[in-house]
N, C-alpha and C. Protein backbone atom coordinates (compact mmCIF):
# COMPACT_ATOMS: atom_id res chain seq x y z
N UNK A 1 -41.62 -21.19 -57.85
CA UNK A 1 -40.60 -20.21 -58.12
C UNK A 1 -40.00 -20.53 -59.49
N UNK A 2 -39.89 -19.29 -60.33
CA UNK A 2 -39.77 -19.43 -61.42
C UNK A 2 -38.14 -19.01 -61.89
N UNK A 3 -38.17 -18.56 -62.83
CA UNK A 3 -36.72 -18.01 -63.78
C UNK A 3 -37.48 -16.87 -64.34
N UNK A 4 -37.56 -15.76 -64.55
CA UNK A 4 -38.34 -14.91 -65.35
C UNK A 4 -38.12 -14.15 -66.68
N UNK A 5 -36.81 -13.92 -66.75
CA UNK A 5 -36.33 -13.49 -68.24
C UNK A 5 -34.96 -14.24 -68.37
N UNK A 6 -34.44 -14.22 -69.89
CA UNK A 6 -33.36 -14.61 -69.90
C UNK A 6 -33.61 -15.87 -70.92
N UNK A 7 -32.02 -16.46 -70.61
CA UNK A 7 -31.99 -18.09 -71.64
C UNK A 7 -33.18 -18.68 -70.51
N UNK A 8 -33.06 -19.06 -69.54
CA UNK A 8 -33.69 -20.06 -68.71
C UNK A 8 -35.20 -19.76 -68.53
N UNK A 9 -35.77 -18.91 -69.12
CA UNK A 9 -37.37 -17.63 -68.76
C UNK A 9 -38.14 -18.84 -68.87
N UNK A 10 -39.04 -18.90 -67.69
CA UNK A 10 -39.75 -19.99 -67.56
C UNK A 10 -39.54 -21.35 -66.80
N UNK A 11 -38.48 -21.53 -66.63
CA UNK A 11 -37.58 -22.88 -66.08
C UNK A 11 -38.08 -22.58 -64.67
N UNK A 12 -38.98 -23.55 -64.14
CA UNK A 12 -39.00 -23.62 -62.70
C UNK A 12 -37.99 -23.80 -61.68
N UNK A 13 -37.64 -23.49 -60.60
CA UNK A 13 -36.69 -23.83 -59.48
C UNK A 13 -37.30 -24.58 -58.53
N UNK A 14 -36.39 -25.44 -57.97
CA UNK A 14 -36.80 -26.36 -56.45
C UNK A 14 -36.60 -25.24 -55.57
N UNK A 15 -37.73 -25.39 -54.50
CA UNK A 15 -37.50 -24.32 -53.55
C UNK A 15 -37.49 -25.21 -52.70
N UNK A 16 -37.04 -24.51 -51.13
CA UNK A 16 -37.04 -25.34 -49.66
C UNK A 16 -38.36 -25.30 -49.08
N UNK A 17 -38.25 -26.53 -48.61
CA UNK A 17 -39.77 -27.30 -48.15
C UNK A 17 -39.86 -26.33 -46.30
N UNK A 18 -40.86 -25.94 -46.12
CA UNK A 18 -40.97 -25.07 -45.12
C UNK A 18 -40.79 -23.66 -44.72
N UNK A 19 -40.81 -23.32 -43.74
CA UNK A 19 -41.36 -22.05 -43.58
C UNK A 19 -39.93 -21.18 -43.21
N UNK A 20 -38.71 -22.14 -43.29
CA UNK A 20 -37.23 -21.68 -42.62
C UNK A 20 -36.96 -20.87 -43.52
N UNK A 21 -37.27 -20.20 -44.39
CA UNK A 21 -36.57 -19.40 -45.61
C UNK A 21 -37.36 -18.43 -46.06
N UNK A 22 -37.04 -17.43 -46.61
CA UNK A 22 -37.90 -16.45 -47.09
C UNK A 22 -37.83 -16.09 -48.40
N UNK A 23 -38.48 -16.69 -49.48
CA UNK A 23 -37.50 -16.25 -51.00
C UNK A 23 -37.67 -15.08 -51.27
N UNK A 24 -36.83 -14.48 -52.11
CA UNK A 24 -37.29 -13.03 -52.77
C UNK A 24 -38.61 -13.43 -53.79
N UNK A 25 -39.83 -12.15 -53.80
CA UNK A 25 -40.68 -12.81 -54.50
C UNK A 25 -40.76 -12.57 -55.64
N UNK A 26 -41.18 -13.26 -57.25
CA UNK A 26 -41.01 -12.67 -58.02
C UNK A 26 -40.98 -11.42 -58.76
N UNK A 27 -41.80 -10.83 -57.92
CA UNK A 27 -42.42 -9.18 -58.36
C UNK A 27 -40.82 -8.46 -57.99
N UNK A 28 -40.47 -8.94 -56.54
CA UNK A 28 -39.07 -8.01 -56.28
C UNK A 28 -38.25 -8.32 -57.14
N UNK A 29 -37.69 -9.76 -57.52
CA UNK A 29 -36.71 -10.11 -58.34
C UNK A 29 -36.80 -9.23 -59.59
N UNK A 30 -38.21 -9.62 -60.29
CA UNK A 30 -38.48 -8.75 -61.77
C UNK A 30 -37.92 -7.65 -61.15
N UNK A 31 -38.64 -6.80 -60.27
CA UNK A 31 -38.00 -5.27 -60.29
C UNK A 31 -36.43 -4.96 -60.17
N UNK A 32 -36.06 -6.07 -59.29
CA UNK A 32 -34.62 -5.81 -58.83
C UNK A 32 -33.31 -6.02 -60.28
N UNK A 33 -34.13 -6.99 -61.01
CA UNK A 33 -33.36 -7.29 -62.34
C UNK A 33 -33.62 -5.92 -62.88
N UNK A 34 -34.73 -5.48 -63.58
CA UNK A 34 -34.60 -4.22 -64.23
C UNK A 34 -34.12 -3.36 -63.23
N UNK A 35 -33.77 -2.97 -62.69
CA UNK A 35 -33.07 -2.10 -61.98
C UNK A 35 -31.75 -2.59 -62.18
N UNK A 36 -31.23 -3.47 -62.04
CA UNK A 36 -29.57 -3.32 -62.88
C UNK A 36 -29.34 -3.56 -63.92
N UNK A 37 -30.30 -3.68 -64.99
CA UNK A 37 -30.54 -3.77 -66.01
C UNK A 37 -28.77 -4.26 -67.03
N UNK A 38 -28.64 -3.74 -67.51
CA UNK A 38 -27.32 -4.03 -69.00
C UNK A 38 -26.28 -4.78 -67.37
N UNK A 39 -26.08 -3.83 -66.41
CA UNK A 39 -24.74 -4.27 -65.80
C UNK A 39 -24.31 -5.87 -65.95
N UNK A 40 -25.29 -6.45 -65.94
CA UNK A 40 -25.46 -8.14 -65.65
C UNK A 40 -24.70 -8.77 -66.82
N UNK A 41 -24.47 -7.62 -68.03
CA UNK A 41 -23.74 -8.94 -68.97
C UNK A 41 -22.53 -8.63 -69.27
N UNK A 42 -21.90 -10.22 -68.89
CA UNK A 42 -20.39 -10.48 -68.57
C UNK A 42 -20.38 -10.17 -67.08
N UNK A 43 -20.99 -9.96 -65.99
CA UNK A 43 -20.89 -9.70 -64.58
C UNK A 43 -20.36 -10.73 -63.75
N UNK A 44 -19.55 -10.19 -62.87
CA UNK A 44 -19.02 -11.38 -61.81
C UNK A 44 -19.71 -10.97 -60.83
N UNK A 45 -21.16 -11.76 -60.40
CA UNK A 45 -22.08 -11.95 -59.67
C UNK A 45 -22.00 -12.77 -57.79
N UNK A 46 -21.61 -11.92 -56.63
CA UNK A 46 -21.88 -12.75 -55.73
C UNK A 46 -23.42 -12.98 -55.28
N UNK A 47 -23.63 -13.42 -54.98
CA UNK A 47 -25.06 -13.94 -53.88
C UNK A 47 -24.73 -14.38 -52.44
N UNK A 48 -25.22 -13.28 -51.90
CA UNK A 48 -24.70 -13.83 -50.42
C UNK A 48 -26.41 -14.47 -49.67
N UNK A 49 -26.27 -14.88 -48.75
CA UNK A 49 -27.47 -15.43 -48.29
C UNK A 49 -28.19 -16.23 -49.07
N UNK A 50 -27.77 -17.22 -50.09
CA UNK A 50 -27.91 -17.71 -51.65
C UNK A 50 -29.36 -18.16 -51.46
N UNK A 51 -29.63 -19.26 -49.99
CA UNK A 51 -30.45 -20.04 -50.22
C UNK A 51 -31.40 -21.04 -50.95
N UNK A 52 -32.13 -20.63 -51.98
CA UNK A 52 -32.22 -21.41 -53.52
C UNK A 52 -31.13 -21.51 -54.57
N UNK A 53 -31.04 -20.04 -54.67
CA UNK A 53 -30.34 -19.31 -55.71
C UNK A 53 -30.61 -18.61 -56.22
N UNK A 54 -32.12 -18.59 -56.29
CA UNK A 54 -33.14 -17.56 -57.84
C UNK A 54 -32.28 -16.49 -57.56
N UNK A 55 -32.19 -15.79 -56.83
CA UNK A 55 -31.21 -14.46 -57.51
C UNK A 55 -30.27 -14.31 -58.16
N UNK A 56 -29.18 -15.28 -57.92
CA UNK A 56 -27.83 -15.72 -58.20
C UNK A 56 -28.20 -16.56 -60.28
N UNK A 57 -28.93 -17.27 -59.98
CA UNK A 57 -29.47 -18.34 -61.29
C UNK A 57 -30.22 -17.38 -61.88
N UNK A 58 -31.04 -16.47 -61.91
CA UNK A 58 -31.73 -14.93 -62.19
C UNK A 58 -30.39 -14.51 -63.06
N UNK A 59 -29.40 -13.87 -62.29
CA UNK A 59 -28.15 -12.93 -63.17
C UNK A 59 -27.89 -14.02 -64.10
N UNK A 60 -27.82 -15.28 -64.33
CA UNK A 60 -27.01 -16.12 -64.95
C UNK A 60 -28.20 -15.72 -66.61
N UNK A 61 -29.15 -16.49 -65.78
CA UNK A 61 -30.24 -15.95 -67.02
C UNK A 61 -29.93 -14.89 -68.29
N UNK A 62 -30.01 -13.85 -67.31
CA UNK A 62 -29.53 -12.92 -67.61
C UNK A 62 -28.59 -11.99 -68.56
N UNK A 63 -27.22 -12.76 -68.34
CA UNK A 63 -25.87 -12.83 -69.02
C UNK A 63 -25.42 -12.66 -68.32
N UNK A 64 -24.77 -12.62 -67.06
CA UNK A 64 -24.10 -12.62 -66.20
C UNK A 64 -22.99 -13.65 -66.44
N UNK A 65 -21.73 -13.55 -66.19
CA UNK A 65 -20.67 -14.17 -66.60
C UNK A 65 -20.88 -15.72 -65.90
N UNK A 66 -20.79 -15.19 -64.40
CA UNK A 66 -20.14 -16.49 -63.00
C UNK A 66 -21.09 -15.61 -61.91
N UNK A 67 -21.23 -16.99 -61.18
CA UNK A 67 -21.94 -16.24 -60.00
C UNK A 67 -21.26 -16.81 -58.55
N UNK A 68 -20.53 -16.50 -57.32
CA UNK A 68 -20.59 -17.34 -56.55
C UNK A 68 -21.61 -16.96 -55.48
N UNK A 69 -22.18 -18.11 -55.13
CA UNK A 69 -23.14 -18.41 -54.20
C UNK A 69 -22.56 -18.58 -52.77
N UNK A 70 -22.85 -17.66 -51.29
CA UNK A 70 -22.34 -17.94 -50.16
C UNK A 70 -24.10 -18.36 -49.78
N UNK A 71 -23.72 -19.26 -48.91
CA UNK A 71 -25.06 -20.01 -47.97
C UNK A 71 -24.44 -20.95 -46.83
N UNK A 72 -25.26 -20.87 -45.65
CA UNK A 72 -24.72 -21.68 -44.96
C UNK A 72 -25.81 -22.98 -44.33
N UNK A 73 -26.70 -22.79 -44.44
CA UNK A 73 -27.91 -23.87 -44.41
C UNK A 73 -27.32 -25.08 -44.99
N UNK A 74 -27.86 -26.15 -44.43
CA UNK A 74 -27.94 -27.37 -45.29
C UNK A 74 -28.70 -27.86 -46.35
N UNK A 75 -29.61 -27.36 -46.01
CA UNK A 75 -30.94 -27.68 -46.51
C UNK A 75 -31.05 -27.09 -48.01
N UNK A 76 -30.73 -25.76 -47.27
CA UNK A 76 -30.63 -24.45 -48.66
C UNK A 76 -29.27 -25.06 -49.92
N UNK A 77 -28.43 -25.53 -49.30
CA UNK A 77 -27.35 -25.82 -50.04
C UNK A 77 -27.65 -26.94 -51.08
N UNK A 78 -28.30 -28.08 -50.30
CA UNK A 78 -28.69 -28.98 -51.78
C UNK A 78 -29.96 -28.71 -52.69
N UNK A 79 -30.54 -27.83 -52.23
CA UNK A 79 -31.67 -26.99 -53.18
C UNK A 79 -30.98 -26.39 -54.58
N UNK A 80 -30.14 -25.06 -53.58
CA UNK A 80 -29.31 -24.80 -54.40
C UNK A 80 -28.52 -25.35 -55.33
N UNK A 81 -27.64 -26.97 -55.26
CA UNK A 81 -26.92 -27.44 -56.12
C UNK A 81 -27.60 -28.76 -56.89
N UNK A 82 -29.36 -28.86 -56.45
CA UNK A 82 -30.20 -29.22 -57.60
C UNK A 82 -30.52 -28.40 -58.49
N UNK A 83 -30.80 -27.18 -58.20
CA UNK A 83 -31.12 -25.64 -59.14
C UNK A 83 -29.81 -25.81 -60.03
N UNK A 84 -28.69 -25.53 -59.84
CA UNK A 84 -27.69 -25.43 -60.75
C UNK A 84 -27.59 -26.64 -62.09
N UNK A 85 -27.71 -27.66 -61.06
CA UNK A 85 -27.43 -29.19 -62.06
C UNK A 85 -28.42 -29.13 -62.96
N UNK A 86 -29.93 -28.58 -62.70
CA UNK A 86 -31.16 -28.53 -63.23
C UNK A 86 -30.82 -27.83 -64.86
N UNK A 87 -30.01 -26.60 -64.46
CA UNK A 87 -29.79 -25.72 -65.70
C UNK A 87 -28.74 -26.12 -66.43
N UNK A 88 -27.91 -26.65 -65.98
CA UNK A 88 -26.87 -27.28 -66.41
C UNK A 88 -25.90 -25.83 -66.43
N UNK A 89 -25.87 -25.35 -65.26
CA UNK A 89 -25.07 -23.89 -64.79
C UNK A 89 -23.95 -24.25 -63.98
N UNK A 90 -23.27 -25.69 -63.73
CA UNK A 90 -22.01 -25.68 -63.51
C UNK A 90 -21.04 -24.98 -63.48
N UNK A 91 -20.49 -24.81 -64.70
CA UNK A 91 -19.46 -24.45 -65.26
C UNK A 91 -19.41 -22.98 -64.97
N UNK A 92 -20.35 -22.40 -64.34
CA UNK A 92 -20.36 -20.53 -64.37
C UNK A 92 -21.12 -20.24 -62.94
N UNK A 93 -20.82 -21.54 -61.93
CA UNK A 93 -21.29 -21.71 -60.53
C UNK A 93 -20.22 -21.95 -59.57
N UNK A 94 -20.21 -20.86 -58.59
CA UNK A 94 -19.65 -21.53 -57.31
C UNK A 94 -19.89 -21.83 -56.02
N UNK A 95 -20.06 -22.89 -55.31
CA UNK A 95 -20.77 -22.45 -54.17
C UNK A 95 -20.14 -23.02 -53.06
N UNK A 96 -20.12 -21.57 -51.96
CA UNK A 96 -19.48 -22.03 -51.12
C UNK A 96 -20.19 -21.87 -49.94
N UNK A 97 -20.02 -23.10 -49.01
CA UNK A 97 -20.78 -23.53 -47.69
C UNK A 97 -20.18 -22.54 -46.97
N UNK A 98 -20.65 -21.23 -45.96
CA UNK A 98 -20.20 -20.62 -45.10
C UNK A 98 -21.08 -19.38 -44.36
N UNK A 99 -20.73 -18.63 -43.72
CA UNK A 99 -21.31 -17.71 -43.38
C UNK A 99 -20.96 -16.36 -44.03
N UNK A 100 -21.66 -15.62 -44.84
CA UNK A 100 -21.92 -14.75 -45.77
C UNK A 100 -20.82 -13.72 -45.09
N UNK A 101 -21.30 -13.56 -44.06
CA UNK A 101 -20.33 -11.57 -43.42
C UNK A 101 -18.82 -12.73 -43.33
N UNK A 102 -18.50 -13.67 -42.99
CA UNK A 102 -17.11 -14.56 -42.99
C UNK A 102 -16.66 -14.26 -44.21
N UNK A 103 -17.63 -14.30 -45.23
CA UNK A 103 -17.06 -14.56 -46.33
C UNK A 103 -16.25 -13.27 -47.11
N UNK A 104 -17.11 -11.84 -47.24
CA UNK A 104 -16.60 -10.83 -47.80
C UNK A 104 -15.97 -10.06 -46.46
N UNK A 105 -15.56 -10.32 -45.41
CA UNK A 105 -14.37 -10.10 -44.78
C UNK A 105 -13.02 -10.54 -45.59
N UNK A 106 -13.23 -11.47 -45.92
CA UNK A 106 -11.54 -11.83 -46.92
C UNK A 106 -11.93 -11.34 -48.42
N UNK A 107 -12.69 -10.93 -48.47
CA UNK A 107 -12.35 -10.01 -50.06
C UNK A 107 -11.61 -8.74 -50.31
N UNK A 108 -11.32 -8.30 -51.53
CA UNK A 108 -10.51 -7.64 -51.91
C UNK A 108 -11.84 -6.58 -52.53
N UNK A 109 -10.98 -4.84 -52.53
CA UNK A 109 -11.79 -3.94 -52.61
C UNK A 109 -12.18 -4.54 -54.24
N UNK A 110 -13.76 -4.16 -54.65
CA UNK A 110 -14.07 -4.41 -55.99
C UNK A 110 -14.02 -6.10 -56.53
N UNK A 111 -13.96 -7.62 -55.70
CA UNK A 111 -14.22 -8.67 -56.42
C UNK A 111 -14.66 -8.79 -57.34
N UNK A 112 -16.14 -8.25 -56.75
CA UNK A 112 -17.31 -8.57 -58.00
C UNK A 112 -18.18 -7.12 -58.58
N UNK A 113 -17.92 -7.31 -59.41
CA UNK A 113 -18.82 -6.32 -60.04
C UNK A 113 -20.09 -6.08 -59.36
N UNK A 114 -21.53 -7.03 -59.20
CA UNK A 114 -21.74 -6.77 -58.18
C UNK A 114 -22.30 -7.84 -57.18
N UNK A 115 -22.74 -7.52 -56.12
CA UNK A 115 -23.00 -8.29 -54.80
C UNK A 115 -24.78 -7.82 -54.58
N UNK A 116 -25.50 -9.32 -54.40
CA UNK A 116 -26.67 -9.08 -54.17
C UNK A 116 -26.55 -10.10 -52.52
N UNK A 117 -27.63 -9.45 -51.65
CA UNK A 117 -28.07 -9.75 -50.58
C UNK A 117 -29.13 -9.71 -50.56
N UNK A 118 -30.23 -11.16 -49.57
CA UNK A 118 -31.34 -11.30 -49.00
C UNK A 118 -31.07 -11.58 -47.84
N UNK A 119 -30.33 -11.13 -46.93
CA UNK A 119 -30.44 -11.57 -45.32
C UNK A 119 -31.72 -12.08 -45.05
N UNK A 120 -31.44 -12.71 -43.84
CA UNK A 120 -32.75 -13.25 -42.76
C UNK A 120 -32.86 -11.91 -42.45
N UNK A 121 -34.39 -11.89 -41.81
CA UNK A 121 -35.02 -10.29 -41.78
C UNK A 121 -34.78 -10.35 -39.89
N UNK A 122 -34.72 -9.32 -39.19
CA UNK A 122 -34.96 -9.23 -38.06
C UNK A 122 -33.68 -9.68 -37.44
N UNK A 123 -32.35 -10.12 -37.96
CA UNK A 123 -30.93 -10.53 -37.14
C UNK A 123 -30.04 -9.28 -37.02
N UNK A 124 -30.11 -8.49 -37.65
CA UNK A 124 -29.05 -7.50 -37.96
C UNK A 124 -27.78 -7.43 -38.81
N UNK A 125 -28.13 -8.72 -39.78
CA UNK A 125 -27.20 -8.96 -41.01
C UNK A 125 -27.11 -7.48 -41.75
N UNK A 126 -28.30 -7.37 -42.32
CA UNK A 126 -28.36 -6.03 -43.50
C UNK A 126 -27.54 -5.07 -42.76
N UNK A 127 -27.72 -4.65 -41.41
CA UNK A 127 -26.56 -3.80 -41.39
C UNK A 127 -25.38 -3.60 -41.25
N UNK A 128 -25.25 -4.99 -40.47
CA UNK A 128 -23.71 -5.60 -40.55
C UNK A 128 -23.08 -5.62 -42.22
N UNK A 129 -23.68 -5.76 -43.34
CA UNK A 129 -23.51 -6.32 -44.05
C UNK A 129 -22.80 -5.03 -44.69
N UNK A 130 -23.57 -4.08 -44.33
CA UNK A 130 -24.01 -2.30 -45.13
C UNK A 130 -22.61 -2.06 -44.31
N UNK A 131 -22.10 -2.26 -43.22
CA UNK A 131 -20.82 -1.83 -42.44
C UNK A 131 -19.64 -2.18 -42.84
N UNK A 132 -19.88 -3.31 -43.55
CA UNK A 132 -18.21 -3.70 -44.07
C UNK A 132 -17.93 -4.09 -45.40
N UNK A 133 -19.18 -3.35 -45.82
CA UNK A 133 -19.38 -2.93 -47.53
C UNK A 133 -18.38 -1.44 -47.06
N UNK A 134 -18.99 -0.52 -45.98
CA UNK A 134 -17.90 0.82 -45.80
C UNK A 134 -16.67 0.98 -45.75
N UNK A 135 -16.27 -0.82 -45.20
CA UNK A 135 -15.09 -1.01 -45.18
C UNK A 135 -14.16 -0.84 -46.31
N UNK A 136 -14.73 -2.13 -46.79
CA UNK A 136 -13.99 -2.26 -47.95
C UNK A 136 -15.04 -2.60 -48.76
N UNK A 137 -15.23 -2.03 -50.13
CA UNK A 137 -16.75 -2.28 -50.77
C UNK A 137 -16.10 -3.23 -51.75
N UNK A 138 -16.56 -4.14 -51.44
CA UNK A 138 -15.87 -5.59 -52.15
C UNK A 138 -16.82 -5.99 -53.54
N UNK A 139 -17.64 -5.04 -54.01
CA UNK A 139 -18.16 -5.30 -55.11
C UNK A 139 -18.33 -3.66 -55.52
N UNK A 140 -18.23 -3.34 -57.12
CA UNK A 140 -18.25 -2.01 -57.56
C UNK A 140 -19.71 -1.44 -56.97
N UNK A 141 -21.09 -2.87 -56.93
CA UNK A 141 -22.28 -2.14 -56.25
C UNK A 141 -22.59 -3.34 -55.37
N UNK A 142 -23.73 -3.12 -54.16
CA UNK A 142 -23.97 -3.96 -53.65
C UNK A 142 -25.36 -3.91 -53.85
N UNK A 143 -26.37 -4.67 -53.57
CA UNK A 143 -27.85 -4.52 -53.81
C UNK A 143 -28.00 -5.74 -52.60
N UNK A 144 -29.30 -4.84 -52.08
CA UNK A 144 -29.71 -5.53 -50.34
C UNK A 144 -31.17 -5.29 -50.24
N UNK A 145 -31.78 -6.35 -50.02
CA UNK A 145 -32.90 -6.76 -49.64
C UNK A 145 -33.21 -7.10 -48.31
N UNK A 146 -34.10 -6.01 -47.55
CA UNK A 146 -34.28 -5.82 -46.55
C UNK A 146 -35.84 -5.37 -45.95
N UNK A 147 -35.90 -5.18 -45.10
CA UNK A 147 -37.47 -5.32 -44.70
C UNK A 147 -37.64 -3.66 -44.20
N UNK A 148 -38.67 -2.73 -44.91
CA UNK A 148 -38.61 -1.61 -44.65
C UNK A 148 -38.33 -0.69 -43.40
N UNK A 149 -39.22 -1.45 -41.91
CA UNK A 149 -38.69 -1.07 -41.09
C UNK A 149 -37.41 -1.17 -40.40
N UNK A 150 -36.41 -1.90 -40.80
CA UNK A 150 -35.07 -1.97 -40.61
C UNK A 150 -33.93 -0.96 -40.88
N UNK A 151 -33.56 -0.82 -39.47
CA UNK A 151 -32.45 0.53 -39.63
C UNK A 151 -31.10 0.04 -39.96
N UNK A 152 -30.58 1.25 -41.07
CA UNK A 152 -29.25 0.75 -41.56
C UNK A 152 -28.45 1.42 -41.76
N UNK A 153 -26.93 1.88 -41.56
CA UNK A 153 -26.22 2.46 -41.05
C UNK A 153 -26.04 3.81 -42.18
N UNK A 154 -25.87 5.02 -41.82
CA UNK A 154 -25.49 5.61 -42.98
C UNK A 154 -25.44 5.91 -44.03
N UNK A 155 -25.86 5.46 -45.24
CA UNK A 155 -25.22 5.29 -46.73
C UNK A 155 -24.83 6.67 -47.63
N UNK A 156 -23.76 6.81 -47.68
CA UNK A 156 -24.07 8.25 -48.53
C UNK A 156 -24.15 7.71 -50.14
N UNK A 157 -25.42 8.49 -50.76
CA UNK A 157 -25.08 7.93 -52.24
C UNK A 157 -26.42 6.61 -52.28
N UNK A 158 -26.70 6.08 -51.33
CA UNK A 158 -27.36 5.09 -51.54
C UNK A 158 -28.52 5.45 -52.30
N UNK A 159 -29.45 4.26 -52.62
CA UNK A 159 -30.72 4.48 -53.60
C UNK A 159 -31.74 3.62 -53.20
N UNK A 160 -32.57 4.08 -52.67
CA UNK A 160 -33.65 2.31 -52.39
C UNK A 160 -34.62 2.98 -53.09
N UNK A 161 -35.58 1.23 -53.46
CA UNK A 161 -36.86 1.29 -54.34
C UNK A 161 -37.65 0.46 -53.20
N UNK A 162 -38.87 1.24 -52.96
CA UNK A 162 -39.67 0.14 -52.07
C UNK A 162 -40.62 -0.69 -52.72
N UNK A 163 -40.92 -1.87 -52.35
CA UNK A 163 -42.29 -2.31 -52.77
C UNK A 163 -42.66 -3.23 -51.31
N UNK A 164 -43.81 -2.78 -51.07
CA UNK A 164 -44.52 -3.09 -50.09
C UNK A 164 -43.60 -2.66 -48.44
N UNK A 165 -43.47 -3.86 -47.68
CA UNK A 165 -42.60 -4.34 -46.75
C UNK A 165 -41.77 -4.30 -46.93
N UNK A 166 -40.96 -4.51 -48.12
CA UNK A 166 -39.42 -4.77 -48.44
C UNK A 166 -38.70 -3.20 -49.65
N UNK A 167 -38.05 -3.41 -49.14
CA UNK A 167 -36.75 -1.91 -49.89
C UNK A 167 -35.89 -3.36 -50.37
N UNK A 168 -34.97 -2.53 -51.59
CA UNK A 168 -33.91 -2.61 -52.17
C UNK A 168 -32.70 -1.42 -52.11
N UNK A 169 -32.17 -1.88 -51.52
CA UNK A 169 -31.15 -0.74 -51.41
C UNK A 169 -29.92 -0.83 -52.49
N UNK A 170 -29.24 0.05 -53.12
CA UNK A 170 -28.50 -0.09 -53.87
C UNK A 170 -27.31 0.91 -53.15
N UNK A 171 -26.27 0.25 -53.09
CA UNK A 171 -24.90 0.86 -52.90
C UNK A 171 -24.09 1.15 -53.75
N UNK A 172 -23.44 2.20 -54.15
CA UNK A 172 -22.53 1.91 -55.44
C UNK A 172 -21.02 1.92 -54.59
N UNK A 173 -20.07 1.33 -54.61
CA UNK A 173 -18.78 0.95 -53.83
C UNK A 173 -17.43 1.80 -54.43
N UNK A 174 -17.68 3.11 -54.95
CA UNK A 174 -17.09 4.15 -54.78
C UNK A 174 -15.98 3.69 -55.78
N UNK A 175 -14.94 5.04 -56.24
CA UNK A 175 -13.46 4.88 -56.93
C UNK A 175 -12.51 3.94 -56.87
């Protein structure tokens, strides 16, 4: 697993040893980056479901301002805070040990500019996730990575791009 554009383009990442994780693969990432193309610079970036990071360390690439990272794995977590130390992305990193839907329950409408998601496939995160984005859409957009046959609540306005098995859904989090 790589870095693909950006300051870091090329910089390999530590990934998690085994089969417990599912990364986004590069082909989605590439697409999912050009698809938010300019927004990313100066962006206050969450990553929920962080697990490595490549998505989260991806926007940084990028120009993305700050990113905070939610994950609740162990495993995933010191991956993740070898990836950071690796780039020397401290200073524009946050990461917090918890459970992702815990987490943007206490946010405020609009935190982050925007919010990317890779749920575990098959729990019913993505739609939980898509439900209290309705709530309160705690980022101006949200972007969700999800597995095509997965049903998800509603969206008016939404936008997905498929490739293969997996959609990207894009939310934009309204006035």
């Amino acid at each position: 697993m790589r870095i693909i554009a950006g300051d870091w383009k090329g910089r390999r990442l530590h990934s998690l040893a085994g089969g417990g994780m599912r990364p986004t693969t590069e082909r989605v990432r590439e697409a999912w980056m050009a698809a938010i193309g300019p927004r990313l610079q100066g962006a206050r970036v969450l990553d929920l479901f962080a697990g490595s990071g490549a998505l989260g360390l991806e926007t940084l690439s990028r120009g993305a301002q700050e990113v905070v990272f939610v994950e609740r794995a162990r495993e995933a977590l010191e991956v993740l805070h070898r990836n950071i130390r690796m780039l020397g992305a401290e200073d524009r990193c946050r990461v917090v040990r918890g459970d992702a839907l815990a987490f943007v329950r206490r946010l405020d409408r609009h935190s982050f500019h925007l919010a990317l998601a890779d749920p575990p496939y098959g729990k019913g995160l993505a739609a939980a996730l898509v439900e209290l984005f309705g709530q309160v859409a705690f980022a101006e957009e949200l972007w969700l990575e999800h597995r095509a046959d997965e049903t998800l609540p509603p969206i008016p306005g939404a936008r997905q791009r498929r490739y293969g098995d997996t959609i990207l859904t894009q939310i934009v989090g309204g006035e």
